[in-house]
C-alpha atoms as a PDB file:
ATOM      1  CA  UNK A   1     101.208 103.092  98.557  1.00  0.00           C
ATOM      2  CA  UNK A   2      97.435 102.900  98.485  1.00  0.00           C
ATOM      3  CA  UNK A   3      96.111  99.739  97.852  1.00  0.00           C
ATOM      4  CA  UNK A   4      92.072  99.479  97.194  1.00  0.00           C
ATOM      5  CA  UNK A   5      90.229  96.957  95.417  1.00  0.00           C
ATOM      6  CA  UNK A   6      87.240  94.677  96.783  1.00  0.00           C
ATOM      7  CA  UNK A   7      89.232  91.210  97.349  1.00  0.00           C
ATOM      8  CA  UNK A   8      90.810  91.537 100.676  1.00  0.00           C
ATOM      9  CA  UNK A   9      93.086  88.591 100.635  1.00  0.00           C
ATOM     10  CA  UNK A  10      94.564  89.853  97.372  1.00  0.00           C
ATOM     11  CA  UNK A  11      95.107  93.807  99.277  1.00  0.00           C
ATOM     12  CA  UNK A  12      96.854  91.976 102.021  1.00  0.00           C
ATOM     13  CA  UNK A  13      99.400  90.361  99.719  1.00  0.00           C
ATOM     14  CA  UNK A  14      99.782  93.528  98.072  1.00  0.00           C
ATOM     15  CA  UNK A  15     100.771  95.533 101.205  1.00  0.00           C
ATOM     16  CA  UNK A  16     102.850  92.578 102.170  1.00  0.00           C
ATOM     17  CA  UNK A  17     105.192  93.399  99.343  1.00  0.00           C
ATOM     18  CA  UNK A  18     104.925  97.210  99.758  1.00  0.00           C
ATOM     19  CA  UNK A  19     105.950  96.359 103.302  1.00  0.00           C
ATOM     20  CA  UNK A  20     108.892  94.683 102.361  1.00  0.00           C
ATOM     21  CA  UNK A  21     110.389  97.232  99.946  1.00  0.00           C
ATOM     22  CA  UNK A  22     109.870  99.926 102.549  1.00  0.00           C
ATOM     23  CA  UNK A  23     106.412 101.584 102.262  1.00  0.00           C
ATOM     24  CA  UNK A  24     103.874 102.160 104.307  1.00  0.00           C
ATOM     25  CA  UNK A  25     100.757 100.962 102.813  1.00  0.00           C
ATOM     26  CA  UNK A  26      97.543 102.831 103.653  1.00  0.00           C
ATOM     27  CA  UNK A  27      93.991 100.710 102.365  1.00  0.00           C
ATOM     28  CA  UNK A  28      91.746 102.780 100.980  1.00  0.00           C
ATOM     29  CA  UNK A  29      88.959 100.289 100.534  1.00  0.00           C
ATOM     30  CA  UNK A  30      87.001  98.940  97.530  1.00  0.00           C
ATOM     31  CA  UNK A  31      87.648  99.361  93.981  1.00  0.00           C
ATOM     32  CA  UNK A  32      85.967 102.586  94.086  1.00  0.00           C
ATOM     33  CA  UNK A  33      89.024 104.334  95.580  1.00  0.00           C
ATOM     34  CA  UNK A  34      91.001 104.026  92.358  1.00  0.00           C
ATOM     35  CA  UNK A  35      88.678 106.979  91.245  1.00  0.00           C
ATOM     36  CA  UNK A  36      91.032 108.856  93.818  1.00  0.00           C
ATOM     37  CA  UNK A  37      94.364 107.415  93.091  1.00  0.00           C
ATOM     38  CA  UNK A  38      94.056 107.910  89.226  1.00  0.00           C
ATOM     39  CA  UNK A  39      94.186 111.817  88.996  1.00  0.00           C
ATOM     40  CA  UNK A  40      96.894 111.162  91.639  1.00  0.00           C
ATOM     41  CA  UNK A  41      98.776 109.293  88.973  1.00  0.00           C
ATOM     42  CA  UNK A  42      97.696 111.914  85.640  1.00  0.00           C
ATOM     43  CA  UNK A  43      99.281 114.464  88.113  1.00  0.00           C
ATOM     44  CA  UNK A  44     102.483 112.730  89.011  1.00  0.00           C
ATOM     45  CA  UNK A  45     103.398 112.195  85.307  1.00  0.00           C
ATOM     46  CA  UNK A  46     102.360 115.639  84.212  1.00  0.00           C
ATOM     47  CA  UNK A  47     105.167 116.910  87.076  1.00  0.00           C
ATOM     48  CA  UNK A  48     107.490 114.279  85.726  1.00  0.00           C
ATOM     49  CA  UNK A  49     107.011 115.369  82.162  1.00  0.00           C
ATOM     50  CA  UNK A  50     107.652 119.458  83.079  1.00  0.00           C
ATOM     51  CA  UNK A  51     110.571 118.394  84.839  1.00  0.00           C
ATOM     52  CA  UNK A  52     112.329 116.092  82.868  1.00  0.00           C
ATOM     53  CA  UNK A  53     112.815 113.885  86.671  1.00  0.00           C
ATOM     54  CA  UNK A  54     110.817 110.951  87.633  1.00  0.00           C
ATOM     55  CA  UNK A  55     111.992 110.887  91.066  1.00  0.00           C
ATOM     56  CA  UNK A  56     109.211 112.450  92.544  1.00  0.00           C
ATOM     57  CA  UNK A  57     106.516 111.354  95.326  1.00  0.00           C
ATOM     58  CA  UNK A  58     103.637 111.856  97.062  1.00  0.00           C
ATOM     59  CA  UNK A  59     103.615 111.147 100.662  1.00  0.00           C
ATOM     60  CA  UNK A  60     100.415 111.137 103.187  1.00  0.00           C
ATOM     61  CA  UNK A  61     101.338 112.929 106.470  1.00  0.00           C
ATOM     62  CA  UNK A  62      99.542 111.701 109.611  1.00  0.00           C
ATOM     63  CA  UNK A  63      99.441 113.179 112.941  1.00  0.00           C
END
């Protein structure tokens, strides 16, 4: 998951719960990252829509 927004307190909370059903939550900073994440999101329905499966991810790799 990749939280972003520009209220801190409220980004913790949110990775809280994406901690606790199993993700690892990366911050991405303010608000302005959602310019990133929403292409993400047009791209992850157009796969789910060619292949008739929604179970599908994306998943950051890290070294």
């Amino acid at each position: 998951m990749f939280p972003c927004g520009n209220d801190n307190d409220a980004k913790k909370v949110v990775s809280d719960i994406c901690v606790d059903f199993g993700f690892d939550p990366v911050d991405i900073g303010s608000i302005e990252g959602s310019r990133e994440l929403e292409p993400m999101c047009i791209l992850w329905v157009k796969i789910g829509f060619m292949t008739g499966s929604w179970t599908h991810a994306f998943k950051l790799l890290r070294r």
